[in-house]
Protein backbone atom coordinates (compact mmCIF):
# COMPACT_ATOMS: atom_id res chain seq x y z
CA UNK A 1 0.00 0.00 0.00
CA UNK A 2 1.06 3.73 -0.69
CA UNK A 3 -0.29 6.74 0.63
CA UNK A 4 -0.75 10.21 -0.49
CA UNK A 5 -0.37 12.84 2.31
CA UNK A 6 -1.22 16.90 1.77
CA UNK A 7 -0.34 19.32 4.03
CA UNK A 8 -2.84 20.47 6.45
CA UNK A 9 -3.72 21.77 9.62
CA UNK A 10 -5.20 19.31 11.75
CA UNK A 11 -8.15 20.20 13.82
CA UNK A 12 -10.35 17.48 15.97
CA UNK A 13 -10.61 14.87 18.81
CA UNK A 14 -8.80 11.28 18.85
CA UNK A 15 -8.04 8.87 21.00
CA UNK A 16 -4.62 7.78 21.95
CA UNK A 17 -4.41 3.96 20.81
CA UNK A 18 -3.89 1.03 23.43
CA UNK A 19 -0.01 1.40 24.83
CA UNK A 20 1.73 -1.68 23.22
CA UNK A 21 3.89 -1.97 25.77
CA UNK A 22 1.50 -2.51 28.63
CA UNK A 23 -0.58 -4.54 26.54
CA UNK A 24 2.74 -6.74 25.87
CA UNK A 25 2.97 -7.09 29.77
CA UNK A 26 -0.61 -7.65 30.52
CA UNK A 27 -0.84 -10.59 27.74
CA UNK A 28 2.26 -12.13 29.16
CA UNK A 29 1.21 -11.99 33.11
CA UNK A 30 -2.49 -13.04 32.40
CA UNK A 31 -0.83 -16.07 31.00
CA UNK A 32 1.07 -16.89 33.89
CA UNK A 33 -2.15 -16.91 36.02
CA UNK A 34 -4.09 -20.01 36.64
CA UNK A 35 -7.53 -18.57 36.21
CA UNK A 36 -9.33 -16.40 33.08
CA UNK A 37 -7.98 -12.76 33.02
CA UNK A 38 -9.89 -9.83 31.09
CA UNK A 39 -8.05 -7.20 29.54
CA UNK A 40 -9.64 -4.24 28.41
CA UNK A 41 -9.02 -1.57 25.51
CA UNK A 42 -6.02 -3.77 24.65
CA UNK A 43 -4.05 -2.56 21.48
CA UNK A 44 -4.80 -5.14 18.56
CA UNK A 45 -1.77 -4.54 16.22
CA UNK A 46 1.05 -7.27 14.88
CA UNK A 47 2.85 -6.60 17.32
CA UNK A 48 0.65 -7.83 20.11
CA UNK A 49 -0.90 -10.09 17.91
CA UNK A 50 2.60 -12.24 17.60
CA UNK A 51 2.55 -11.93 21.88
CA UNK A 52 -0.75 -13.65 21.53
CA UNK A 53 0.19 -16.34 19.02
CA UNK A 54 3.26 -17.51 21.04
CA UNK A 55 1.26 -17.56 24.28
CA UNK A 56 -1.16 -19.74 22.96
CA UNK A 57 1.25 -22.11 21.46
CA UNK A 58 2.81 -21.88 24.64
CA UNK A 59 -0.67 -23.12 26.06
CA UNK A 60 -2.89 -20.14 26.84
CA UNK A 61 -5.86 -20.07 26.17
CA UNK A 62 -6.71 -16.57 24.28
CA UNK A 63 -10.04 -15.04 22.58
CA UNK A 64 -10.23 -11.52 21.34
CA UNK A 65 -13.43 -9.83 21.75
CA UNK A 66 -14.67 -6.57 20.31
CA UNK A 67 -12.55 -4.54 22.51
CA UNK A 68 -11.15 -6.90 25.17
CA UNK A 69 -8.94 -10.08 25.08
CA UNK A 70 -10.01 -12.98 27.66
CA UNK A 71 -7.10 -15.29 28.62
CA UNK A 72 -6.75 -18.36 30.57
CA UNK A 73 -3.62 -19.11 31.87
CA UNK A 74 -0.92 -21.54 30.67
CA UNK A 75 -1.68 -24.99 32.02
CA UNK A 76 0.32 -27.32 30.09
CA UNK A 77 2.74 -27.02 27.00
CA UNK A 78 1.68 -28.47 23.65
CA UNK A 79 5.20 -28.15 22.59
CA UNK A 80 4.16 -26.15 19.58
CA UNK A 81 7.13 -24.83 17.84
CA UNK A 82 7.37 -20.98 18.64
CA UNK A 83 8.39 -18.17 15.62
CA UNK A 84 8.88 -14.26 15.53
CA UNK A 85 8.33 -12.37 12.57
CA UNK A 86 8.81 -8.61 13.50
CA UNK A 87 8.05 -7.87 17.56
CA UNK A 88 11.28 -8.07 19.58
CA UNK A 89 9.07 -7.33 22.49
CA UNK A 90 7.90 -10.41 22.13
CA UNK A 91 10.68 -12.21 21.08
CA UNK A 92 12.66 -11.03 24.51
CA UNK A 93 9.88 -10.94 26.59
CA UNK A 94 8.75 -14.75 25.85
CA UNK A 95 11.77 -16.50 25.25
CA UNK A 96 12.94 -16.57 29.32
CA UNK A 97 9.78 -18.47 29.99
CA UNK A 98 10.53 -20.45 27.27
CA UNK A 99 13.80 -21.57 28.33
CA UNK A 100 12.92 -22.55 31.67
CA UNK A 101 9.93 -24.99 30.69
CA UNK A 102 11.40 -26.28 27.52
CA UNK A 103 15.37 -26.14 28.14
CA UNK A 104 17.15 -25.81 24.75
CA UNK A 105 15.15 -24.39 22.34
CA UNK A 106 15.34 -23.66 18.75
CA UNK A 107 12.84 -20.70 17.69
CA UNK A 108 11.92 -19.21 13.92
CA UNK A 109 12.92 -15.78 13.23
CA UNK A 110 12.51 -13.82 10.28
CA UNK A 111 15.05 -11.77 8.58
CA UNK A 112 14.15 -7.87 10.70
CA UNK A 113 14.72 -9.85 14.01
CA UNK A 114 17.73 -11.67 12.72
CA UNK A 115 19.33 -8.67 12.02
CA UNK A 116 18.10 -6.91 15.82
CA UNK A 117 19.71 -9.52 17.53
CA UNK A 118 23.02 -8.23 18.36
CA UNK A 119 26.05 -10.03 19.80
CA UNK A 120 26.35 -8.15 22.94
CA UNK A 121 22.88 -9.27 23.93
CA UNK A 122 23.08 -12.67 22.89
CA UNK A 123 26.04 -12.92 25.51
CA UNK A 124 23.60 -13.17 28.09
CA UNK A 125 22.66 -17.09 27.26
CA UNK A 126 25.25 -20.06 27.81
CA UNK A 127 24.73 -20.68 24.44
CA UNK A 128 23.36 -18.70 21.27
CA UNK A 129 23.57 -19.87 17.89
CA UNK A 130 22.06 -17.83 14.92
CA UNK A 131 21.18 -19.63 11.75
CA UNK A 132 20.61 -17.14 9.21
CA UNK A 133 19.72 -19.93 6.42
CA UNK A 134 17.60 -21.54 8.63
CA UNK A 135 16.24 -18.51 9.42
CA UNK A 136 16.48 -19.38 13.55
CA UNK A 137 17.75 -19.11 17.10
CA UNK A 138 19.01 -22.00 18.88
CA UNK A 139 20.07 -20.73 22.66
CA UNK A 140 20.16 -22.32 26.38
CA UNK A 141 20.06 -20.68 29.69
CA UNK A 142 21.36 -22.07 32.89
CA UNK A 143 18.65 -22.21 35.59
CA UNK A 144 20.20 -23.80 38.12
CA UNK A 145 21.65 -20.72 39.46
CA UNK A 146 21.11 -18.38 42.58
CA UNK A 147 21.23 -14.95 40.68
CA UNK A 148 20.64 -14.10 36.79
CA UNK A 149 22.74 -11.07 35.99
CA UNK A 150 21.39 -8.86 33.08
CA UNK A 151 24.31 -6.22 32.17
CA UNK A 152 23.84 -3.08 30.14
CA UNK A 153 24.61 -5.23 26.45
CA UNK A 154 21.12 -6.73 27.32
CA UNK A 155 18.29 -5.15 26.11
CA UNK A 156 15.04 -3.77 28.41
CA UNK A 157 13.09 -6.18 27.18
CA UNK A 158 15.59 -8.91 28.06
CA UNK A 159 15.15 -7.78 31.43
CA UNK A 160 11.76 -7.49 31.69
CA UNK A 161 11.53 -10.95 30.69
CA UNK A 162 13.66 -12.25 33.66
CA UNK A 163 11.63 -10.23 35.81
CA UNK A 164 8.13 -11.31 34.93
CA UNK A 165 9.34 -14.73 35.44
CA UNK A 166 10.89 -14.39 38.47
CA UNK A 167 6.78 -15.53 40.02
CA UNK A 168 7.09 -18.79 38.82
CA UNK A 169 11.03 -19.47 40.00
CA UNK A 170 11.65 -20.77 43.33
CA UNK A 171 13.86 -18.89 45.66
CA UNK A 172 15.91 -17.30 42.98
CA UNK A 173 17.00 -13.51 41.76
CA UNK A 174 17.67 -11.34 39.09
CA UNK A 175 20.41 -8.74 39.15
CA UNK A 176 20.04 -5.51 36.78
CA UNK A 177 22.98 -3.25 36.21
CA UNK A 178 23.13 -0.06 36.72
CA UNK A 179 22.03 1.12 32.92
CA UNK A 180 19.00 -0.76 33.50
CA UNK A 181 18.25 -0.21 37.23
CA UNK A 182 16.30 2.89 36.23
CA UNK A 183 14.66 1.81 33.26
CA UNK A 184 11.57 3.11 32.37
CA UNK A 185 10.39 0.09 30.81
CA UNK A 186 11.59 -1.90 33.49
CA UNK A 187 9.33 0.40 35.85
CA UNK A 188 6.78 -0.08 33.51
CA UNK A 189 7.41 -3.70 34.07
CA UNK A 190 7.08 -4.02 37.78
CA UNK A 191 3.58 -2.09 37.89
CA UNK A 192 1.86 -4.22 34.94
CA UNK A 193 3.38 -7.30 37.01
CA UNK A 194 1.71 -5.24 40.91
CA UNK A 195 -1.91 -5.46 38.39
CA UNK A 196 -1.66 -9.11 38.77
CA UNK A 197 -0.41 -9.57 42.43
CA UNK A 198 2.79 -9.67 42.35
CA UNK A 199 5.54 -7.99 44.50
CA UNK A 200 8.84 -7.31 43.46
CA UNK A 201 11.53 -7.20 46.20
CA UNK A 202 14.25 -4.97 45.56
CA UNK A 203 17.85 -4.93 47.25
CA UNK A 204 20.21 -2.19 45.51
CA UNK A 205 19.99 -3.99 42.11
CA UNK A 206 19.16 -7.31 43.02
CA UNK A 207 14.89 -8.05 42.77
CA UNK A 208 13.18 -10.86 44.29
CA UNK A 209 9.46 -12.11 44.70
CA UNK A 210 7.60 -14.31 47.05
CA UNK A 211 4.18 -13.60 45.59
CA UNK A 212 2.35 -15.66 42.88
CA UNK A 213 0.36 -14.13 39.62
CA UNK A 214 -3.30 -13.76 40.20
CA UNK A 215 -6.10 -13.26 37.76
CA UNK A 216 -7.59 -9.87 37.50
CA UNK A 217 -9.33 -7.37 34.92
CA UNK A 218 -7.07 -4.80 33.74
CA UNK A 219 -7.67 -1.39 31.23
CA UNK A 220 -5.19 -0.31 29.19
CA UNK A 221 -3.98 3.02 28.77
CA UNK A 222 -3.15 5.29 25.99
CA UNK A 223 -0.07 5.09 24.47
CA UNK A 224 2.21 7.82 24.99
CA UNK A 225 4.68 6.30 22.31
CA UNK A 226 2.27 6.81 19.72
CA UNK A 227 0.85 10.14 21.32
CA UNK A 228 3.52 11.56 20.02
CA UNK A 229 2.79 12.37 16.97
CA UNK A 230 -0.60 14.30 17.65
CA UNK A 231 1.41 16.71 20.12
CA UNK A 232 4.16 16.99 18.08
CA UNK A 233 1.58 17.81 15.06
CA UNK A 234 0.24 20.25 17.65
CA UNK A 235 3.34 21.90 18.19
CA UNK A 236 3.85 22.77 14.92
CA UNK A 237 0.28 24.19 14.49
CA UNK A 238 -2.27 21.38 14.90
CA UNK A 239 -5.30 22.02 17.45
CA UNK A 240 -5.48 17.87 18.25
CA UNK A 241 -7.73 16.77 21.12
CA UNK A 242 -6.04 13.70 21.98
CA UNK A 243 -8.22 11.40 24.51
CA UNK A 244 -6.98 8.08 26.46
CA UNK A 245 -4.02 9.48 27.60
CA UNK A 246 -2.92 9.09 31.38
CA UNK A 247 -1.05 11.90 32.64
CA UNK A 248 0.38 10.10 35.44
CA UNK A 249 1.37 7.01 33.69
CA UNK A 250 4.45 5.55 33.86
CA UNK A 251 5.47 4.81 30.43
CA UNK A 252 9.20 6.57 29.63
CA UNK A 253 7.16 8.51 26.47
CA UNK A 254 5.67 10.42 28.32
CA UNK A 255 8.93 12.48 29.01
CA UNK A 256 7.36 13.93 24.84
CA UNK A 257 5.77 16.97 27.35
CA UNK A 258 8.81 17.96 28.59
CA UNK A 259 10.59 17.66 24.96
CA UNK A 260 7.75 19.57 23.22
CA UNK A 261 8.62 22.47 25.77
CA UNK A 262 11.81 22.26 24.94
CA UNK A 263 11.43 22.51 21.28
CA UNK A 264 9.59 25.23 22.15
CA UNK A 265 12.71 27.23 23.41
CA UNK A 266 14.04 30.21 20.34
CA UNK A 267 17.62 29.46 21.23
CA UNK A 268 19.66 26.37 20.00
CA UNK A 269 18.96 22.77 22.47
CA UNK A 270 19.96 19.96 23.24
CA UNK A 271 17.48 16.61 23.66
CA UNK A 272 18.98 13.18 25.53
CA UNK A 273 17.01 10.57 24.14
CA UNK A 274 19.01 7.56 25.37
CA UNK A 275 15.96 6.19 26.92
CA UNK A 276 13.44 7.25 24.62
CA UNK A 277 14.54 5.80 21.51
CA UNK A 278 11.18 5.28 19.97
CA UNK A 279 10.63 9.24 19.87
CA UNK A 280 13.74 9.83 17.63
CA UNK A 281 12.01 9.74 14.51
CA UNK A 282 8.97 11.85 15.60
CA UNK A 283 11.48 14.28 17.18
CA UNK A 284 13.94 14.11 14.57
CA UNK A 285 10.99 15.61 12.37
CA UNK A 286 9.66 18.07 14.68
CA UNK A 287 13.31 19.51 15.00
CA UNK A 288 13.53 19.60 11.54
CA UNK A 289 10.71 22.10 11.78
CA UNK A 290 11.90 24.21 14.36
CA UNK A 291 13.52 27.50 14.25
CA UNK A 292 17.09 27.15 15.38
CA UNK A 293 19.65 24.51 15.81
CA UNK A 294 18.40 20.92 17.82
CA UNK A 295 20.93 18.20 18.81
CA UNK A 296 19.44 14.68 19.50
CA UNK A 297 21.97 12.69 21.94
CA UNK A 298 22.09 8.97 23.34
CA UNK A 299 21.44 7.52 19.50
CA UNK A 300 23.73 4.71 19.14
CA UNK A 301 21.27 2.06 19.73
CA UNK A 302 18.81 3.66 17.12
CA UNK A 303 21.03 1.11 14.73
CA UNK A 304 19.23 -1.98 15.57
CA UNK A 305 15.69 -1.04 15.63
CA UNK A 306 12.84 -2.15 12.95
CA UNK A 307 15.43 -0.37 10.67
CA UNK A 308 18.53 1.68 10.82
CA UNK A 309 16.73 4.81 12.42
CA UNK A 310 19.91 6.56 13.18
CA UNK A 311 21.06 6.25 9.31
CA UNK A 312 17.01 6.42 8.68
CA UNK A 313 17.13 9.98 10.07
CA UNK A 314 19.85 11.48 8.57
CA UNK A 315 18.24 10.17 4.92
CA UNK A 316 14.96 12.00 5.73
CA UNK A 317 16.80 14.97 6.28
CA UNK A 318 18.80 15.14 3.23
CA UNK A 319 15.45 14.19 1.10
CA UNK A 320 13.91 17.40 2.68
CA UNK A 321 17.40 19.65 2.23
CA UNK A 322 17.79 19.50 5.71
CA UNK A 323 21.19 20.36 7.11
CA UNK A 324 22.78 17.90 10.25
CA UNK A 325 26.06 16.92 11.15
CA UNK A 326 26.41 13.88 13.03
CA UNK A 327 29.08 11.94 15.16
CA UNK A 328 28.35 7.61 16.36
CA UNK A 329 25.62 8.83 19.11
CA UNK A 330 24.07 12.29 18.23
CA UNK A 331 22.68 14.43 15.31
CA UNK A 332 22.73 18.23 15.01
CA UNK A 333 19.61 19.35 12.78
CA UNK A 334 19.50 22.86 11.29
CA UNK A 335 15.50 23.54 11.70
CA UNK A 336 13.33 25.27 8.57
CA UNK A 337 10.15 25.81 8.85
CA UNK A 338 8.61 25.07 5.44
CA UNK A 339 9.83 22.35 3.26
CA UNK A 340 9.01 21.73 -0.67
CA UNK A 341 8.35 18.43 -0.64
CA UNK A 342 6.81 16.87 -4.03
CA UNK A 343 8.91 13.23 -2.83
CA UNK A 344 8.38 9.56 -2.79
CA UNK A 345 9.74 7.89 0.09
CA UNK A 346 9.92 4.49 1.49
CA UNK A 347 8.96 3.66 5.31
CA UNK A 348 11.74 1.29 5.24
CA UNK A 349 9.11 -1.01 6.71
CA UNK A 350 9.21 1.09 9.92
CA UNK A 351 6.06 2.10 11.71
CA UNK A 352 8.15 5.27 13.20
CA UNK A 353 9.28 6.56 9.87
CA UNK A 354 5.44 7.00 8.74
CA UNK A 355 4.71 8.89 11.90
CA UNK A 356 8.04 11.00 11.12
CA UNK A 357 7.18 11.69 7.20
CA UNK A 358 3.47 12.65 8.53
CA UNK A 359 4.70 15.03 10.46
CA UNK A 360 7.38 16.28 7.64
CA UNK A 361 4.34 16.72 5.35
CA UNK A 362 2.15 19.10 7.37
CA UNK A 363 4.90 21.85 6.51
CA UNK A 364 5.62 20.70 2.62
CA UNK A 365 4.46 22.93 0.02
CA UNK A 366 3.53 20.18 -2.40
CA UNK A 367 2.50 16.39 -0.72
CA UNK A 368 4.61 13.14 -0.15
CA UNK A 369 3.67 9.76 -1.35
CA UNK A 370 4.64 6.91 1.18
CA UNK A 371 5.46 3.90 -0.45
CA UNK A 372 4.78 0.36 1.75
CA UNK A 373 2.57 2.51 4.17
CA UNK A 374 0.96 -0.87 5.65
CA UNK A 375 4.39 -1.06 8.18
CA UNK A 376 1.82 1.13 10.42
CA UNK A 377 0.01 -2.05 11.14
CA UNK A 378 3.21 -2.62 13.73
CA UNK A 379 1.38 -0.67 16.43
CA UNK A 380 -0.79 2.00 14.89
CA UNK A 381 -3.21 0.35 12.66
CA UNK A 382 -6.15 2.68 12.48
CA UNK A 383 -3.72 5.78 12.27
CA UNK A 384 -4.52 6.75 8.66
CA UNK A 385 -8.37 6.66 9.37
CA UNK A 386 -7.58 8.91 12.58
CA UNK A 387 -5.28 11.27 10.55
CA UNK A 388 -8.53 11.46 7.91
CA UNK A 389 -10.75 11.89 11.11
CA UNK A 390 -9.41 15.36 12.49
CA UNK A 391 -8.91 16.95 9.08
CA UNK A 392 -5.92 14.90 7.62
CA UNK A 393 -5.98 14.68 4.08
CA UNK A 394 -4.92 11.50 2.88
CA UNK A 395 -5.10 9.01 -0.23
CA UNK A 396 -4.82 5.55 0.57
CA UNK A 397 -3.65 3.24 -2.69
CA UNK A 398 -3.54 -0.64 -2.93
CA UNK A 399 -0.18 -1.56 -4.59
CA UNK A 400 -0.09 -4.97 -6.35
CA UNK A 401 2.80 -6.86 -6.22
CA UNK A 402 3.05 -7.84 -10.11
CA UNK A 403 6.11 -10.36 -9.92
CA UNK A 404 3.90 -12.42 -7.69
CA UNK A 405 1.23 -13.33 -10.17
């Protein structure tokens, strides 16, 4: 699919879609319950939808609802073999559990998670063994001991997945490092995992728990991730409504309020966005847009996301005649405040680059066709009827894939 977008100032009401990453958690923890969980407003996207396929292979029992998902907890393992196509959440977040039931274990990846997995993270298993023919991961974990230490090469998400499994261990502990001590996923982690009764003991950086999952009905909050892009749009001259959004939530994203009053500032800034990575795109654009100077810090790991964001980034901004300057971990961008546009760009399959080129063409004097404009379905499916919704205006086109037929 391609789409056609025109510049315009927005003006309406939406709502904030389902946070992924809560919905991630709350999918996970319902099916480490014994008893039927409810969880409502839950975000229905690919992403979420592979959590819910490995679950039930895993033995869940799972049925989605017009606007709730009911699940049963895992009982017993069919022994189903497990695959990933895009959602590293789910990838990291699954595979501890999977490790400790089934031992060695050889999972399907495709080709965008291959190429996430890094070395440094993969150090954290006794064994890790990527088959890139075979398109799979073949990795082992040692159980047996007292403490499981998660350094800084492993991910968030590799963390969180020790963590929510630490309910179902006996007597054992997970030690974080100090780059992930202070996560804000990892705090995200520990409340979803308080929804369904479980404590998390923590001493300095080692965490604990006594307490067992237990079966509850949980809402799920807007997600500020995704937010993002309505204030940003807002920022630049919008007038947005945006509904569902918790303003004393705990997701990391929200820290977009206090970056859209920074980009607010006349004089030149600086923005650290070592722990909001999936706001680079969406703030790369807005600072594009900007008058004065913006320098985005703490990039580095922007490299192994759904695509190269950090190269992603600087190749929107020379498309638009942007000026930056860059070094391994930051990029300097020269703001302008109108842009000609008239381009055809690819999302790179990357939900966050469509947010980003949305918000590049509210400022372009002649509109941007998006080419493979379905990547949205990631974690933002009904985004292009929402855009149309407050004012957007947008032409959606079905591409055919002739050298399939």
């Amino acid at each position: 699919m391609k789409i056609t977008v025109f510049p315009t100032v927005l003006n309406g009401i939406t709502n904030a879609p389902a946070s992924k990453s809560i919905t991630h958690r709350a999918l996970i923890c319902a099916s480490f319950c014994r008893d039927k969980s409810i969880i409502k407003n839950p975000l229905i996207a690919n992403d979420t939808l592979e959590t819910i396929e490995a679950l039930k292979n895993l033995g869940a029992r799972i049925l989605l609802t017009k606007n709730t998902i009911e699940v049963e907890g895992i009982q017993t393992d069919p022994h189903l073999f497990l695959s990933f196509k895009e959602s590293a959440s789910s990838l990291r977040m699954i595979l501890p559990y999977v490790l400790f039931k089934r031992g060695k274990t050889t999972i399907g990846l495709n080709d965008v998670l291959l190429r996430r997995l890094t070395p440094q993270e993969l150090l954290l298993f006794d064994e890790a063994i990527i088959d890139n023919t075979g398109m799979s991961l073949t990795c082992s974990f040692n159980f047996d001991k007292k403490v499981y230490n998660i350094i800084g090469n492993a991910t968030s998400q590799w963390a969180s997945g020790f963590l929510l499994l630490l309910p179902i261990l006996d007597n054992k502990k997970v030690f974080l490092d100090d780059k992930l001590l202070n996560n804000p996923y990892l705090i995200l982690t520990k409340e979803v995992m308080s929804q369904f009764g479980v404590t998390l003991i923590q001493e300095d950086s080692y965490f604990s728990s006594s307490s067992s999952y237990q079966s509850t009905n949980t809402t799920i909050e807007g997600d500020w991730s995704n937010a993002a892009l309505w204030l940003l749009l807002n920022f630049l001259g919008s007038n947005i409504e945006i509904m569902n959004l918790n303003e004393n939530s705990l997701q990391g994203d929200r820290e977009i309020t206090n970056i859209i009053n920074k980009l607010k500032q006349s004089d030149d800034i600086t923005i650290d966005l070592s722990n909001n990575l999936d706001l680079a795109l969406v703030v790369a654009a807005a600072s594009a847009l900007r008058v004065g100077v913006t320098t985005l810090t703490g990039l580095k790991r922007l490299t192994h996301k759904e695509s190269n964001r950090f190269q992603v980034i600087l190749d929107l901004m020379e498309a638009f005649d942007i000026k930056t300057i860059h070094t391994d971990n930051q990029i300097t961008i020269y703001g302008c405040q109108t842009l000609k546009g008239g381009l055809t760009i690819d999302s790179y399959n990357d939900h966050r680059v469509i947010m980003a080129l949305l918000i590049l063409a509210s400022k372009c004097e002649k509109p941007i066709t998006i080419l493979n404009a379905e990547a949205i379905n990631k974690s933002y499916p009904t985004l292009y009827d929402d855009y149309i919704k407050v004012g957007g205006l947008l032409k959606k086109e079905i591409t055919i894939d002739k050298s399939s037929k």
